[in-house]
PDB file of N, CA and C in Angstrom:
ATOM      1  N   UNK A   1     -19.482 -60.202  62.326  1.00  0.00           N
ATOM      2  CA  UNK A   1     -18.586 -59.303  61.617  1.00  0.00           C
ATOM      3  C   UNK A   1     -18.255 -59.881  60.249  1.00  0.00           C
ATOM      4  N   UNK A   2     -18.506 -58.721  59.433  1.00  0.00           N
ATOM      5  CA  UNK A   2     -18.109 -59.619  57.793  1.00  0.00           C
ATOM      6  C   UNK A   2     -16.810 -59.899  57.415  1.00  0.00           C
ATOM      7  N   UNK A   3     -16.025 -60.673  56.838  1.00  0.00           N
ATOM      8  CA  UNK A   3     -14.775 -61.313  56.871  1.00  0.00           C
ATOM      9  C   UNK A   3     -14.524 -60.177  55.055  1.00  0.00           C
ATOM     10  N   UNK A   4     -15.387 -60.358  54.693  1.00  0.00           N
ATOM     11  CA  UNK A   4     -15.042 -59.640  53.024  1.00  0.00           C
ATOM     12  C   UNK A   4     -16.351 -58.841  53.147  1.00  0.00           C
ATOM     13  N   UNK A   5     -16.017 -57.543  52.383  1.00  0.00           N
ATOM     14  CA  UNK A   5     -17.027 -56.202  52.140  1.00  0.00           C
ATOM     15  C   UNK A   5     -17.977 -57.144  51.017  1.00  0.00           C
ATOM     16  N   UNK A   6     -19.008 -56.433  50.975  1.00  0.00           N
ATOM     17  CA  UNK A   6     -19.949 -56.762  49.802  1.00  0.00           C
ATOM     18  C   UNK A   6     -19.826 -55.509  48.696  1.00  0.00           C
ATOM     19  N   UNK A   7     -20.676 -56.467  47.631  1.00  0.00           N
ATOM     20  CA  UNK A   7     -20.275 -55.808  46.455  1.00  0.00           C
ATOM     21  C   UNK A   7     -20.332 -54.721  46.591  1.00  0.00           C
ATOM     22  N   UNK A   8     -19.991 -53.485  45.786  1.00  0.00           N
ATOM     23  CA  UNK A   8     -20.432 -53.002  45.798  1.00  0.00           C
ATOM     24  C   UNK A   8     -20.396 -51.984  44.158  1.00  0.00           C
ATOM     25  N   UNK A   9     -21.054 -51.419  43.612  1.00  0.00           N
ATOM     26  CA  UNK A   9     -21.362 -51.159  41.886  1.00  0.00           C
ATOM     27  C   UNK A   9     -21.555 -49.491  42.473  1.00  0.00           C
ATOM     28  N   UNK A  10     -21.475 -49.025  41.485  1.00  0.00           N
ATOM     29  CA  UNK A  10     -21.627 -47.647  41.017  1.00  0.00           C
ATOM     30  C   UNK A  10     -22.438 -47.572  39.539  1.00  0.00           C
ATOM     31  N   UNK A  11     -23.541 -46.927  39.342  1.00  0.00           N
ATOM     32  CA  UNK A  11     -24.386 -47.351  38.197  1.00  0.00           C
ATOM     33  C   UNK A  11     -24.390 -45.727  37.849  1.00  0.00           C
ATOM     34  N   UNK A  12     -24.131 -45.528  36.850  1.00  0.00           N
ATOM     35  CA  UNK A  12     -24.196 -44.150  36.004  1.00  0.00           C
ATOM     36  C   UNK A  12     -24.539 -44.356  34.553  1.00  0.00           C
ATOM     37  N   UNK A  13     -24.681 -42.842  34.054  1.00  0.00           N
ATOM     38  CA  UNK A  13     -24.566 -42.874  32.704  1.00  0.00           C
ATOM     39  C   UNK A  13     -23.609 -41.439  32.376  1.00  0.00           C
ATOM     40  N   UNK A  14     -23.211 -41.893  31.310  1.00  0.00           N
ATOM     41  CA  UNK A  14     -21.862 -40.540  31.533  1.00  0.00           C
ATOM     42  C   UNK A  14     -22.563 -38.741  30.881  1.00  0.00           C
ATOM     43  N   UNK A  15     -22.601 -37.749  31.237  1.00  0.00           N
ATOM     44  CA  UNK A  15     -23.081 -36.805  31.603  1.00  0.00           C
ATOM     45  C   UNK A  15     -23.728 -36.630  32.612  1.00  0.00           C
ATOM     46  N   UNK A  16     -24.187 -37.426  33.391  1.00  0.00           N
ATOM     47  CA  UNK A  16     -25.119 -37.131  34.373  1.00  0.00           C
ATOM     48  C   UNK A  16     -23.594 -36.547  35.598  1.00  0.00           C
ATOM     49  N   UNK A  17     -24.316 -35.041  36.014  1.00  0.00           N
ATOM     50  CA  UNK A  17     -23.570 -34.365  36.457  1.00  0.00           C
ATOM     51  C   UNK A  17     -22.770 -34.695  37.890  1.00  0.00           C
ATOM     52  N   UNK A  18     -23.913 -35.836  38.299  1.00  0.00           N
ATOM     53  CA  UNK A  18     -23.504 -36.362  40.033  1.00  0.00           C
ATOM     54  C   UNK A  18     -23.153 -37.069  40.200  1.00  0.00           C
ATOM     55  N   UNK A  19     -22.158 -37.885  39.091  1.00  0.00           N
ATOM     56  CA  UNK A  19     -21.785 -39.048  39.206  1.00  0.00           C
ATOM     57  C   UNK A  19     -20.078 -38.954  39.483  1.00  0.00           C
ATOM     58  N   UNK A  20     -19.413 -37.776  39.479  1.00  0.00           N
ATOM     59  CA  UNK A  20     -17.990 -37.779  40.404  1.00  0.00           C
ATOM     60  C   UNK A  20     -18.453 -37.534  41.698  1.00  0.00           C
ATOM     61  N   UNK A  21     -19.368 -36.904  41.927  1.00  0.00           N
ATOM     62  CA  UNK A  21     -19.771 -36.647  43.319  1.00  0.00           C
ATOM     63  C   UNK A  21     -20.263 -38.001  43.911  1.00  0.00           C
ATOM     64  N   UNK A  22     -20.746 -38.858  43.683  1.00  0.00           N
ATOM     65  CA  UNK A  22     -20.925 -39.934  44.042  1.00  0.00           C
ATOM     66  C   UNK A  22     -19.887 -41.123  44.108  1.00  0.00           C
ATOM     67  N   UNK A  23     -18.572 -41.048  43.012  1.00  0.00           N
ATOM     68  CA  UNK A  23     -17.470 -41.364  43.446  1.00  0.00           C
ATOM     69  C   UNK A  23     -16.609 -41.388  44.374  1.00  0.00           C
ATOM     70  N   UNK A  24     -16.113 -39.545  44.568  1.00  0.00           N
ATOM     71  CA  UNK A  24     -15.723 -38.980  45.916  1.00  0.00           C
ATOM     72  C   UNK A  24     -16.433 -39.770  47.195  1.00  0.00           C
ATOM     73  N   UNK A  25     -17.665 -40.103  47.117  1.00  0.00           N
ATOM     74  CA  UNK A  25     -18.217 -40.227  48.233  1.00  0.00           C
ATOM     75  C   UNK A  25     -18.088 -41.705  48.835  1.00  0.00           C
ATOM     76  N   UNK A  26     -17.774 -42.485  47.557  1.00  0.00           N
ATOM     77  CA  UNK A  26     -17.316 -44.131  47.523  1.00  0.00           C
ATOM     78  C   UNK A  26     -15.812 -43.517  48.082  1.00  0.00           C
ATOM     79  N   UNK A  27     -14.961 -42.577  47.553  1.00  0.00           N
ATOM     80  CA  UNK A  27     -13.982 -43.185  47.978  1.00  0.00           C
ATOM     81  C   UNK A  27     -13.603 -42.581  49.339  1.00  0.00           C
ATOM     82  N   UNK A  28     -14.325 -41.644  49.643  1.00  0.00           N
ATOM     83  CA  UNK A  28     -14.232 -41.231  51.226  1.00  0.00           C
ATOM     84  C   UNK A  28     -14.871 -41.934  52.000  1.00  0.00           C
ATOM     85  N   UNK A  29     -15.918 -43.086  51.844  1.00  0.00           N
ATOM     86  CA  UNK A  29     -16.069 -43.511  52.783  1.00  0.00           C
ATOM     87  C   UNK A  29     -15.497 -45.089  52.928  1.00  0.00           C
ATOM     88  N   UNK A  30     -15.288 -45.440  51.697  1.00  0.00           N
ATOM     89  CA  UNK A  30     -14.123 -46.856  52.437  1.00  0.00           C
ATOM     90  C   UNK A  30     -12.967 -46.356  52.239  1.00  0.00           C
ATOM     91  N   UNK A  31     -12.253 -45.249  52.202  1.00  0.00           N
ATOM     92  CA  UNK A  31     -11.033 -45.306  52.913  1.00  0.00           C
ATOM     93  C   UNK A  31     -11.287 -44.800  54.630  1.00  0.00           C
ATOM     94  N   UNK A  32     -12.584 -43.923  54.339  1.00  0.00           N
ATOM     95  CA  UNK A  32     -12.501 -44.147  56.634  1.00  0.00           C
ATOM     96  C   UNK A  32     -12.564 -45.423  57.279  1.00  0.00           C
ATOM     97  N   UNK A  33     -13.160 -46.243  56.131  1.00  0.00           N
ATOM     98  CA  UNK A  33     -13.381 -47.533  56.857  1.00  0.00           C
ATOM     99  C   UNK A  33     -12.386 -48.184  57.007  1.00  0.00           C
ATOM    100  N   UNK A  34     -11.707 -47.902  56.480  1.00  0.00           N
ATOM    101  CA  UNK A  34      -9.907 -48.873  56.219  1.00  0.00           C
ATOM    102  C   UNK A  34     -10.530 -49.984  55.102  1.00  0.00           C
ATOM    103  N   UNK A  35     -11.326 -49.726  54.337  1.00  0.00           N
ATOM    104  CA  UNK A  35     -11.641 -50.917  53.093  1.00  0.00           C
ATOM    105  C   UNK A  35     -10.745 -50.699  51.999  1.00  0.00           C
ATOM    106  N   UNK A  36     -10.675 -51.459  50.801  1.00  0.00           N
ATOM    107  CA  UNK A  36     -10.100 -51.128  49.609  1.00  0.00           C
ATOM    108  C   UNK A  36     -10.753 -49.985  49.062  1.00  0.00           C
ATOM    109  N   UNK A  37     -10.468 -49.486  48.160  1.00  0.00           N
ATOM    110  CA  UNK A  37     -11.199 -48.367  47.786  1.00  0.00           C
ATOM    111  C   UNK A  37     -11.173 -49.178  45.817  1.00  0.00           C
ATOM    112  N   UNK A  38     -12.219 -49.452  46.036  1.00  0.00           N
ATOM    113  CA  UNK A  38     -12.252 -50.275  44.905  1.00  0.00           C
ATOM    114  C   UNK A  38     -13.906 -50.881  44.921  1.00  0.00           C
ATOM    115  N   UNK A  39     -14.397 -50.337  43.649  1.00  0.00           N
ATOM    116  CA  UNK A  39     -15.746 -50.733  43.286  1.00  0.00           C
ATOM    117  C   UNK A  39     -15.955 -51.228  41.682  1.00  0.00           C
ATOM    118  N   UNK A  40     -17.080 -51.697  41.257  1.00  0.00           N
ATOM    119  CA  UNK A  40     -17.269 -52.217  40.245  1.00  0.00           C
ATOM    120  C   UNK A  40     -18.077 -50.569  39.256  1.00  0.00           C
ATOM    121  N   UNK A  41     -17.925 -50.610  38.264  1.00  0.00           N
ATOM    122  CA  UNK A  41     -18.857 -49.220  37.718  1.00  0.00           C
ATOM    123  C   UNK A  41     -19.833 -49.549  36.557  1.00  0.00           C
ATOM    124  N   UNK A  42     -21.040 -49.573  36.430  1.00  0.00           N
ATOM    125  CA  UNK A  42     -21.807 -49.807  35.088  1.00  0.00           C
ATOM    126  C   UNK A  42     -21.838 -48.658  34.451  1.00  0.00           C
ATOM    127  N   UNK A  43     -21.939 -48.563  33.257  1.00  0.00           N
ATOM    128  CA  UNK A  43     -22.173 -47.345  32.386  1.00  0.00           C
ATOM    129  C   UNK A  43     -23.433 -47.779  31.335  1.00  0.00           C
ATOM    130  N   UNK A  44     -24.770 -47.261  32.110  1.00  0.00           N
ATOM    131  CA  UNK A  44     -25.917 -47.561  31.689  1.00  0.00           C
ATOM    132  C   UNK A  44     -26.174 -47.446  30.412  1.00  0.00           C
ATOM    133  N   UNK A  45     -25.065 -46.728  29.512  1.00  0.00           N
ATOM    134  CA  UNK A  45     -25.237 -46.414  27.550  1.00  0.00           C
ATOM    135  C   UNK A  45     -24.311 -47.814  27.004  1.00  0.00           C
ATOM    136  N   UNK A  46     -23.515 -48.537  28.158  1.00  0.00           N
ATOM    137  CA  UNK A  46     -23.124 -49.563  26.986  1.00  0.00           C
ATOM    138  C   UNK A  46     -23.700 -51.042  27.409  1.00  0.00           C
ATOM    139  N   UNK A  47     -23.773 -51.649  26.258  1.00  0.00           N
ATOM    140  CA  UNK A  47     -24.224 -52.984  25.603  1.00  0.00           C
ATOM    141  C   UNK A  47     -24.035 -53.706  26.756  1.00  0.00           C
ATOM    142  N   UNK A  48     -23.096 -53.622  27.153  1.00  0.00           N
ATOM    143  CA  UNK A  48     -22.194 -54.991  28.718  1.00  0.00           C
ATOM    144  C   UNK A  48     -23.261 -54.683  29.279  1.00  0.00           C
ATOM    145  N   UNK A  49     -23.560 -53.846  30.141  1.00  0.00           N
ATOM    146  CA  UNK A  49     -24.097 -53.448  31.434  1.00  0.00           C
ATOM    147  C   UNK A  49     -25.360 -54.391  31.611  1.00  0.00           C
ATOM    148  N   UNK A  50     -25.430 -55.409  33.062  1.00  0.00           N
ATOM    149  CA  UNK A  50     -26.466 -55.763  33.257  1.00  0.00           C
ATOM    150  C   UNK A  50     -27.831 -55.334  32.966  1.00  0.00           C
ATOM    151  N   UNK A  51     -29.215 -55.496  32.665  1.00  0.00           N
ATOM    152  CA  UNK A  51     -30.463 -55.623  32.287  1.00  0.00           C
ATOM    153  C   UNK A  51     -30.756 -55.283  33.706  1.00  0.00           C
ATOM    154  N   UNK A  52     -30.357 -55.594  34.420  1.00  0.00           N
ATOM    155  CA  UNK A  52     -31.146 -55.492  35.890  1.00  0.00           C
ATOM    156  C   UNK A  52     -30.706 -54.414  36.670  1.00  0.00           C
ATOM    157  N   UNK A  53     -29.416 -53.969  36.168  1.00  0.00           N
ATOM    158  CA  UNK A  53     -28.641 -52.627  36.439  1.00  0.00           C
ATOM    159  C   UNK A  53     -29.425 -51.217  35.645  1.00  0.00           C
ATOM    160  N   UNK A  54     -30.222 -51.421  34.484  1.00  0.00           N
ATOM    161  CA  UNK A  54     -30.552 -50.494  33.534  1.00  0.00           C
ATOM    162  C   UNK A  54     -31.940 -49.951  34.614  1.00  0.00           C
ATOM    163  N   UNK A  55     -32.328 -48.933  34.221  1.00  0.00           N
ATOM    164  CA  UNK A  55     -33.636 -48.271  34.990  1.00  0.00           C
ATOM    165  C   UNK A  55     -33.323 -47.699  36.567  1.00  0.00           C
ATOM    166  N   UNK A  56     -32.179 -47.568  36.965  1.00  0.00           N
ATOM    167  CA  UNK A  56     -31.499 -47.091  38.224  1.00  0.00           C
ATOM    168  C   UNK A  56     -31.104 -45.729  37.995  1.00  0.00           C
ATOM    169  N   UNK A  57     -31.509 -44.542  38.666  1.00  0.00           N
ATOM    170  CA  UNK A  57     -31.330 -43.348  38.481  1.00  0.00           C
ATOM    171  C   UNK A  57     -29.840 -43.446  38.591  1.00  0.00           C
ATOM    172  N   UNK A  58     -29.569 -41.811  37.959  1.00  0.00           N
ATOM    173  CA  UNK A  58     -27.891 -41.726  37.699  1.00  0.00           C
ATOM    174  C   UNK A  58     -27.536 -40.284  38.624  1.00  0.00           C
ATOM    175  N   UNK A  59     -26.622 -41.033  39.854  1.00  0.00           N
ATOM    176  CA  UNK A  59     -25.996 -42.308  40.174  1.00  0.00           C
ATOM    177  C   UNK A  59     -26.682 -43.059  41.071  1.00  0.00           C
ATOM    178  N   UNK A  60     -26.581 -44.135  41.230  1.00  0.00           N
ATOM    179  CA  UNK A  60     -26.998 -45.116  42.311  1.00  0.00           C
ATOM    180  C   UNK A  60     -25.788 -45.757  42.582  1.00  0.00           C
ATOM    181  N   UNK A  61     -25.644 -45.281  44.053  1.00  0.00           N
ATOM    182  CA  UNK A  61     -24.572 -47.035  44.315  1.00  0.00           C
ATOM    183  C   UNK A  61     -25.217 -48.131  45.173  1.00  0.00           C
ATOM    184  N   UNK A  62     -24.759 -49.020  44.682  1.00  0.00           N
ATOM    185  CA  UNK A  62     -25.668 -50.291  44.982  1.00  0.00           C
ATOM    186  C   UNK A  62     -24.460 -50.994  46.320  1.00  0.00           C
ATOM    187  N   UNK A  63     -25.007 -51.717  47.518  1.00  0.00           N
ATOM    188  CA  UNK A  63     -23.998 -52.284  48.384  1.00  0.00           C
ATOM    189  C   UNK A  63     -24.655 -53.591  48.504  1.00  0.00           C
ATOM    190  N   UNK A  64     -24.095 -54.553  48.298  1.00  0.00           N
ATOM    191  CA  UNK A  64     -24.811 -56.395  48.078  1.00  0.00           C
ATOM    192  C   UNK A  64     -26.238 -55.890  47.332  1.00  0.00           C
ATOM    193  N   UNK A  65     -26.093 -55.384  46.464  1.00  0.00           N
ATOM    194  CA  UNK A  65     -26.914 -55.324  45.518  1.00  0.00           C
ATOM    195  C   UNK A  65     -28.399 -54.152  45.878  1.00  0.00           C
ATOM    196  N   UNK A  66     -28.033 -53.483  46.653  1.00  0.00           N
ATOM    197  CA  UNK A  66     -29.409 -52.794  47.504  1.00  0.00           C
ATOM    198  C   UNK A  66     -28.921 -51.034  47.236  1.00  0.00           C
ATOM    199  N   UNK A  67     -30.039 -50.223  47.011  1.00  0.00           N
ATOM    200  CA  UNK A  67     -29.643 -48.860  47.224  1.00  0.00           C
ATOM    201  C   UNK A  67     -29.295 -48.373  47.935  1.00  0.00           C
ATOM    202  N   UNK A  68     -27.891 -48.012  48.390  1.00  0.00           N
ATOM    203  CA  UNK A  68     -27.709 -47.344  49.641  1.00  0.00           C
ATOM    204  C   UNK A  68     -28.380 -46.007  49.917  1.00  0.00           C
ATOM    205  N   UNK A  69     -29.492 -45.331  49.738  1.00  0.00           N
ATOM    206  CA  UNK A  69     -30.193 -44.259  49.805  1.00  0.00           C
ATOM    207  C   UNK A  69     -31.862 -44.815  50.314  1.00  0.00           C
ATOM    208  N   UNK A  70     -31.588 -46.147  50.488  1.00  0.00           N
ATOM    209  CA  UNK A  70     -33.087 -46.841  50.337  1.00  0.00           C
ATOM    210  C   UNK A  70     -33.981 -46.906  49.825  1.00  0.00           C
ATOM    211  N   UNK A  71     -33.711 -46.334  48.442  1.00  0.00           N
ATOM    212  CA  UNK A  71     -34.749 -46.370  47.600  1.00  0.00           C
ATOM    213  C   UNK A  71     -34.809 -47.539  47.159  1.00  0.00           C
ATOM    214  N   UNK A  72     -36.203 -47.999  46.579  1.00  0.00           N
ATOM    215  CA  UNK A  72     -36.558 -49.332  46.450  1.00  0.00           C
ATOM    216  C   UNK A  72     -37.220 -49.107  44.923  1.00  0.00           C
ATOM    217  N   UNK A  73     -36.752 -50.075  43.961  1.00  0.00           N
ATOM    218  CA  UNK A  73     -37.025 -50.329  42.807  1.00  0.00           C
ATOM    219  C   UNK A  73     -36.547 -49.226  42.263  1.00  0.00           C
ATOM    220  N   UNK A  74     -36.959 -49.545  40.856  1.00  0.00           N
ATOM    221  CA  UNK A  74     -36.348 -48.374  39.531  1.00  0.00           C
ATOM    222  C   UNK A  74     -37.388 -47.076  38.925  1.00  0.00           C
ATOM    223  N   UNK A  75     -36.531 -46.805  38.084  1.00  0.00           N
ATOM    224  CA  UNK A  75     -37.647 -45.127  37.312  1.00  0.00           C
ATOM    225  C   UNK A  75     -37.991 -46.032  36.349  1.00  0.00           C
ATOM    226  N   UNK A  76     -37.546 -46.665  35.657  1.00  0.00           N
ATOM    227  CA  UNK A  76     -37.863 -47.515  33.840  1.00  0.00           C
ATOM    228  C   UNK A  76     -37.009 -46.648  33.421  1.00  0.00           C
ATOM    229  N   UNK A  77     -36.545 -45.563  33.125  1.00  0.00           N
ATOM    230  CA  UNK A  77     -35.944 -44.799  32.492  1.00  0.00           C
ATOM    231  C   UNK A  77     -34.016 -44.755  32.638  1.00  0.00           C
ATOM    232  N   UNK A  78     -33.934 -43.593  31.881  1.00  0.00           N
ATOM    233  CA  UNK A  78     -32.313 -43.315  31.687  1.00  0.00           C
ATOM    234  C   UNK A  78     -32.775 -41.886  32.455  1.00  0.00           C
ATOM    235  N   UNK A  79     -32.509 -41.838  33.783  1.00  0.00           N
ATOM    236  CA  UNK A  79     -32.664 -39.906  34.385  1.00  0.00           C
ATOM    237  C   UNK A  79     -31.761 -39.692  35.285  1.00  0.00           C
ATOM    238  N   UNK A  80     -31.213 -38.522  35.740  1.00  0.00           N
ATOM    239  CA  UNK A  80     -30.509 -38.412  36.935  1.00  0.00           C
ATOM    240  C   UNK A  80     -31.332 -38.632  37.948  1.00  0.00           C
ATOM    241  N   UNK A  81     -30.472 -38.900  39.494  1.00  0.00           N
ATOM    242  CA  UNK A  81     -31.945 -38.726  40.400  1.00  0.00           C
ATOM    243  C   UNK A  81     -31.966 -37.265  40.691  1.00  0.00           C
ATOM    244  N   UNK A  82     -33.069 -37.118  41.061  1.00  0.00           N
ATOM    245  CA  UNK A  82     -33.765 -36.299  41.711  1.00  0.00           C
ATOM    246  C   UNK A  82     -32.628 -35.358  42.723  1.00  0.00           C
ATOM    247  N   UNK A  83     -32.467 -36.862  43.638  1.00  0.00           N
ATOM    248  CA  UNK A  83     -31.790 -36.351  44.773  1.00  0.00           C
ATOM    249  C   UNK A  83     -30.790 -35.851  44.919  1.00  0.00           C
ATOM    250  N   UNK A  84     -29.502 -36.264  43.394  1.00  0.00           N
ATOM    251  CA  UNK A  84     -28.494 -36.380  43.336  1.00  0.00           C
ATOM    252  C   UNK A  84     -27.554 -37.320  44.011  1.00  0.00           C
ATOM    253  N   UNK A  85     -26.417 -36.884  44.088  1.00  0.00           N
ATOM    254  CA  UNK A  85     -25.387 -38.271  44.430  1.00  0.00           C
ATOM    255  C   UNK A  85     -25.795 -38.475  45.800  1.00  0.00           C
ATOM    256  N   UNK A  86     -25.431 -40.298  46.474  1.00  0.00           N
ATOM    257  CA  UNK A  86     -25.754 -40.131  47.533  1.00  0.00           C
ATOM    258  C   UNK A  86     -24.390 -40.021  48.678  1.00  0.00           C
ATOM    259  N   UNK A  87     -24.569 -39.924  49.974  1.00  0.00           N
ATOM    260  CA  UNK A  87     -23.616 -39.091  50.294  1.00  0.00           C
ATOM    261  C   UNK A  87     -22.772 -40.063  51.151  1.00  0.00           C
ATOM    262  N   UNK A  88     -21.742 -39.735  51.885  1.00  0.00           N
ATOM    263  CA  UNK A  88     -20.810 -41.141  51.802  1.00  0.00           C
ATOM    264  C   UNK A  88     -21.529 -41.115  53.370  1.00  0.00           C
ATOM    265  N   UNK A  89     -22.027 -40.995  53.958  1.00  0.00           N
ATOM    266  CA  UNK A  89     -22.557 -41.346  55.355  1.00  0.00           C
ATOM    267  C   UNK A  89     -23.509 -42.615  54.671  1.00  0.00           C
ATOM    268  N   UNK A  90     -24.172 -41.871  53.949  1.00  0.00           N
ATOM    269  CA  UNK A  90     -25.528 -43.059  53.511  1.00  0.00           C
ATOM    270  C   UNK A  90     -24.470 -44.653  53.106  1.00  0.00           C
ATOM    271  N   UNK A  91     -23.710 -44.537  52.320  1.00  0.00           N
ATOM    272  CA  UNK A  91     -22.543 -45.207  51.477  1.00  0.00           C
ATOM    273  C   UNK A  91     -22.110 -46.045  52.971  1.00  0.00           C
ATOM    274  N   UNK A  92     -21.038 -45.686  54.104  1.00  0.00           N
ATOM    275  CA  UNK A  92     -20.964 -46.340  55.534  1.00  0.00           C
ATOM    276  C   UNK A  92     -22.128 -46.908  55.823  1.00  0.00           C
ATOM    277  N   UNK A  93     -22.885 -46.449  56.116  1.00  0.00           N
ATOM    278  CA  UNK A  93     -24.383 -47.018  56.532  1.00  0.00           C
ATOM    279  C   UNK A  93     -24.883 -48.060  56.345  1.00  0.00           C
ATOM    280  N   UNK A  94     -25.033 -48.059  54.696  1.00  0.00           N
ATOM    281  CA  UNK A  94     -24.882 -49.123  54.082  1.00  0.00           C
ATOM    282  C   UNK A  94     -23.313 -50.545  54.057  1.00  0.00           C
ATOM    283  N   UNK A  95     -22.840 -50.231  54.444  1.00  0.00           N
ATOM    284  CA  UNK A  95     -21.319 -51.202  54.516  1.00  0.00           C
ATOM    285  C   UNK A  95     -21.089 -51.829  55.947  1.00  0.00           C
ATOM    286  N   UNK A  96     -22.081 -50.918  56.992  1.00  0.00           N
ATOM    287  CA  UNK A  96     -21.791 -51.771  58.151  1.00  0.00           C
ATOM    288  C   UNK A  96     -23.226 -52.575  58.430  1.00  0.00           C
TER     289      UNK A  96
END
């Protein structure tokens, strides 16, 4: 049993339309969990944002550093995904 949650990031770029929807979905699913409801957020248009964070469709949330949707690796690009936001089951899934 984990004693502390792992990281967990929210990677966007701002217009991309699925990125409150992917919020909502962070925060509905660690408050079922009884977690903090508290994440880290990149904003893929500014300067700060990790290099290794950049090329991650918008949104991705990342949990100890992994896609919670299981997608594996990046686009190279700045795009929304495809799939859109992912959904807070996937988000739990990932946390336990």
């Amino acid at each position: 049993m984990r004693t502390t949650p792992p990281r967990i990031e929210l990677v966007f770029f701002r217009g991309c339309p699925h990125a409150d929807a992917a919020r909502e979905a962070l925060r509905t699913a660690l408050k079922g969990m009884g977690l903090p409801i508290q994440w880290y957020e990149w904003d893929q248009a500014r300067s700060d944002t990790p290099s290794h964070l950049q090329g991650y469709g918008s949104p991705t949330v990342l949990v100890g550093g992994r896609d919670v949707t299981g997608a594996e690796g990046r686009n190279g690009g700045r795009a929304c995904r495809a799939d859109g936001a992912p959904s807070y089951q996937m988000i739990v899934a990932a946390l336990q």
